[in-house]
Protein backbone atom coordinates (compact mmCIF):
# COMPACT_ATOMS: atom_id res chain seq x y z
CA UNK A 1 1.75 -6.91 15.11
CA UNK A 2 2.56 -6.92 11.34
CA UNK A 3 -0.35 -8.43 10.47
CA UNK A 4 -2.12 -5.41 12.15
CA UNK A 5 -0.30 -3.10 9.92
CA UNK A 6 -0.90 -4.88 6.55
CA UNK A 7 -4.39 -5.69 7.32
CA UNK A 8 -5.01 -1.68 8.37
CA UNK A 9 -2.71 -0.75 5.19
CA UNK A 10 -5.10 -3.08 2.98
CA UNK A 11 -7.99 -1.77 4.42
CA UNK A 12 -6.98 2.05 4.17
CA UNK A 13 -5.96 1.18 0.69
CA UNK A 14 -9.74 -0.06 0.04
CA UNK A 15 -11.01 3.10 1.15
CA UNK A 16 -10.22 4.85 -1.75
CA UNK A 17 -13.09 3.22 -3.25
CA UNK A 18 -15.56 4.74 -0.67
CA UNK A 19 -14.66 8.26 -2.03
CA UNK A 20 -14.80 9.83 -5.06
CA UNK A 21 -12.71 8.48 -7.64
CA UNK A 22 -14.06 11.29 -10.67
CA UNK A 23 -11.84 13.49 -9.19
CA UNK A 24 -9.00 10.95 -10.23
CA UNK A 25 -10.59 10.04 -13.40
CA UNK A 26 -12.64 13.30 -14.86
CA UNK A 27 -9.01 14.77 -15.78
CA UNK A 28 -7.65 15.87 -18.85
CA UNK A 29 -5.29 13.38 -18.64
CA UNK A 30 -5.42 10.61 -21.15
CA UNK A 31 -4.27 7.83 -19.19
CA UNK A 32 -6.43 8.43 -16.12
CA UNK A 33 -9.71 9.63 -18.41
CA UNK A 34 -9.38 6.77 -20.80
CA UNK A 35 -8.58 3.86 -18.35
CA UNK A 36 -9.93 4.31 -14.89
CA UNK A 37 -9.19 0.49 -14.91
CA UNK A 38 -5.29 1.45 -14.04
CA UNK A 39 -6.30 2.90 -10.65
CA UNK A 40 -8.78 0.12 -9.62
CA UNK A 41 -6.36 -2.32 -10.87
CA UNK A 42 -3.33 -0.70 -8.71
CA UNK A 43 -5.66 -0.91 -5.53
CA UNK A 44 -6.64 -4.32 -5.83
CA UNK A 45 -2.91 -5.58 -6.33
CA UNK A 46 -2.14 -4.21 -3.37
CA UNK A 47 -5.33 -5.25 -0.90
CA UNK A 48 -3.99 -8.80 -2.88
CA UNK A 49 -0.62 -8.54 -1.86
CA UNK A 50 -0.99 -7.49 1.84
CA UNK A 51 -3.74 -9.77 2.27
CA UNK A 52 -1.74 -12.86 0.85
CA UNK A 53 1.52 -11.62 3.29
CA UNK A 54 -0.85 -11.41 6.06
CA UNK A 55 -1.94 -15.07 4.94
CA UNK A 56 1.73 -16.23 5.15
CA UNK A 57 2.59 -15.69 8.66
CA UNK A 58 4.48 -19.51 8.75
CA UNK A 59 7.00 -18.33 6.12
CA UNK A 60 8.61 -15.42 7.20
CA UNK A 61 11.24 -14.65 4.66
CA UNK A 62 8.29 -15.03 2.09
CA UNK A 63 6.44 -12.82 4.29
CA UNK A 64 9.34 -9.93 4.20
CA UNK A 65 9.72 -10.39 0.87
CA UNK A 66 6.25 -9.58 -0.37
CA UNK A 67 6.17 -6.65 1.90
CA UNK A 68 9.33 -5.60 0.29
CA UNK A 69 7.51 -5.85 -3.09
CA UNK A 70 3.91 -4.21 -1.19
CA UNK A 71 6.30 -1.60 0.11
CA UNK A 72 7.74 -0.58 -3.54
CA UNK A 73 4.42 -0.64 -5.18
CA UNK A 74 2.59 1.72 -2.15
CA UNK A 75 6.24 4.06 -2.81
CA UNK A 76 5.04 4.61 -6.53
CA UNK A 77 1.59 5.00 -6.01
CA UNK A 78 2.58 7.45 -3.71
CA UNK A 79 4.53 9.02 -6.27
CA UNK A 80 1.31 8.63 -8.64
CA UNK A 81 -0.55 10.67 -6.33
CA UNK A 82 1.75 13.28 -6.01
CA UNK A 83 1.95 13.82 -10.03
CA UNK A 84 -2.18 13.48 -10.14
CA UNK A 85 -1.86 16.50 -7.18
CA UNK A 86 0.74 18.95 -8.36
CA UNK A 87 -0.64 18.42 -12.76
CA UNK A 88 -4.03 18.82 -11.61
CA UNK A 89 -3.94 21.26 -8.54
CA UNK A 90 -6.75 19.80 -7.05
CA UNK A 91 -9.22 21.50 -4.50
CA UNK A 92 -7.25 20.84 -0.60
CA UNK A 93 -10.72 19.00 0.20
CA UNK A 94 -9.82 16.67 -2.02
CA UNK A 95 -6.52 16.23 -0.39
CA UNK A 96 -7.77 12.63 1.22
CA UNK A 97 -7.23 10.75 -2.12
CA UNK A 98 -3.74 11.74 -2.37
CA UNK A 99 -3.08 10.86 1.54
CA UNK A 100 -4.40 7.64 1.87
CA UNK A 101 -1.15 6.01 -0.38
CA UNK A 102 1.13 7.65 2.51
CA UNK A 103 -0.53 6.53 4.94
CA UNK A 104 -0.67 2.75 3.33
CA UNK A 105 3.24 3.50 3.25
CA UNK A 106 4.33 4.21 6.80
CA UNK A 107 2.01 0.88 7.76
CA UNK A 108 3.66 -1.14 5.53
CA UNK A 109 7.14 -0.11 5.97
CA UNK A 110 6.40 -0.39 9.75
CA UNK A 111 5.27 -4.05 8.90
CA UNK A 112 8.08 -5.19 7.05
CA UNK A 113 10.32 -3.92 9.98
CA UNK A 114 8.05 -5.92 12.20
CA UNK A 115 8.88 -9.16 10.26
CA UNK A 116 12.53 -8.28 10.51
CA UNK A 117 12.39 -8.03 13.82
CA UNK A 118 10.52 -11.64 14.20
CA UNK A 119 13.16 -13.22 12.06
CA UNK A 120 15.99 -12.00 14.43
CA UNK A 121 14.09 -13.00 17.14
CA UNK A 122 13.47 -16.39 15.89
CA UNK A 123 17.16 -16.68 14.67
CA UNK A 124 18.74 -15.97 18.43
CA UNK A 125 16.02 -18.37 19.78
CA UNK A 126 17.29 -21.23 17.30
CA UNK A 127 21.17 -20.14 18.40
CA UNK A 128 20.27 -20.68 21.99
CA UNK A 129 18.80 -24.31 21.25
């Protein structure tokens, strides 16, 4: 099931390309104006990261850890979002943008719980052997 929630948290991450990224970059801002490249960058680190976790569903405690790390990164984008929303005081149909990160949040965090819950599984089942 935690693949399900990194591969939907990768792919709700990726829709942020789909809409309108000038109204993250056509600020007055000078790091968002000048380097668009920060955002982009930022999204494809973590569609990488989720997608290589996914990939490593042999090595669980590999597994946890990068959703550990996918988990901090989605928390500060998250926090990114919220300092692009309250600067900026964008339009509320333009609220999407700023939603998606949260949304990418709750999956992953409900991922990495998965894969704590498969490693305590698969510890009891290697007591009982």
């Amino acid at each position: 099931i935690q693949s399900v929630y990194l591969l939907l948290a990768a792919l709700i991450i990726a829709s942020i390309w789909l809409f309108d990224l000038n109204a993250l970059t056509l600020s007055t801002d000078l790091i968002l104006s000048n380097n668009p490249l920060i955002i982009n960058g930022l999204i494809a680190f973590v569609i990488a990261i989720a997608t290589v976790t996914i990939l490593l569903f042999l090595n669980r405690k590999l597994q946890l850890m990068l959703s550990k790390l996918l988990v901090f990164v989605l928390f500060i984008f998250s926090l990114f979002a919220i300092y692009i929303f309250y600067k900026f005081n964008f339009q509320i149909e333009k609220i999407y943008i700023f939603v998606i990160p949260f949304i990418a949040f709750i999956l992953s965090i409900r991922a990495m719980k998965s894969i704590k819950n498969d490693i305590v599984l698969i510890e009891s089942a290697d007591r009982l052997r």
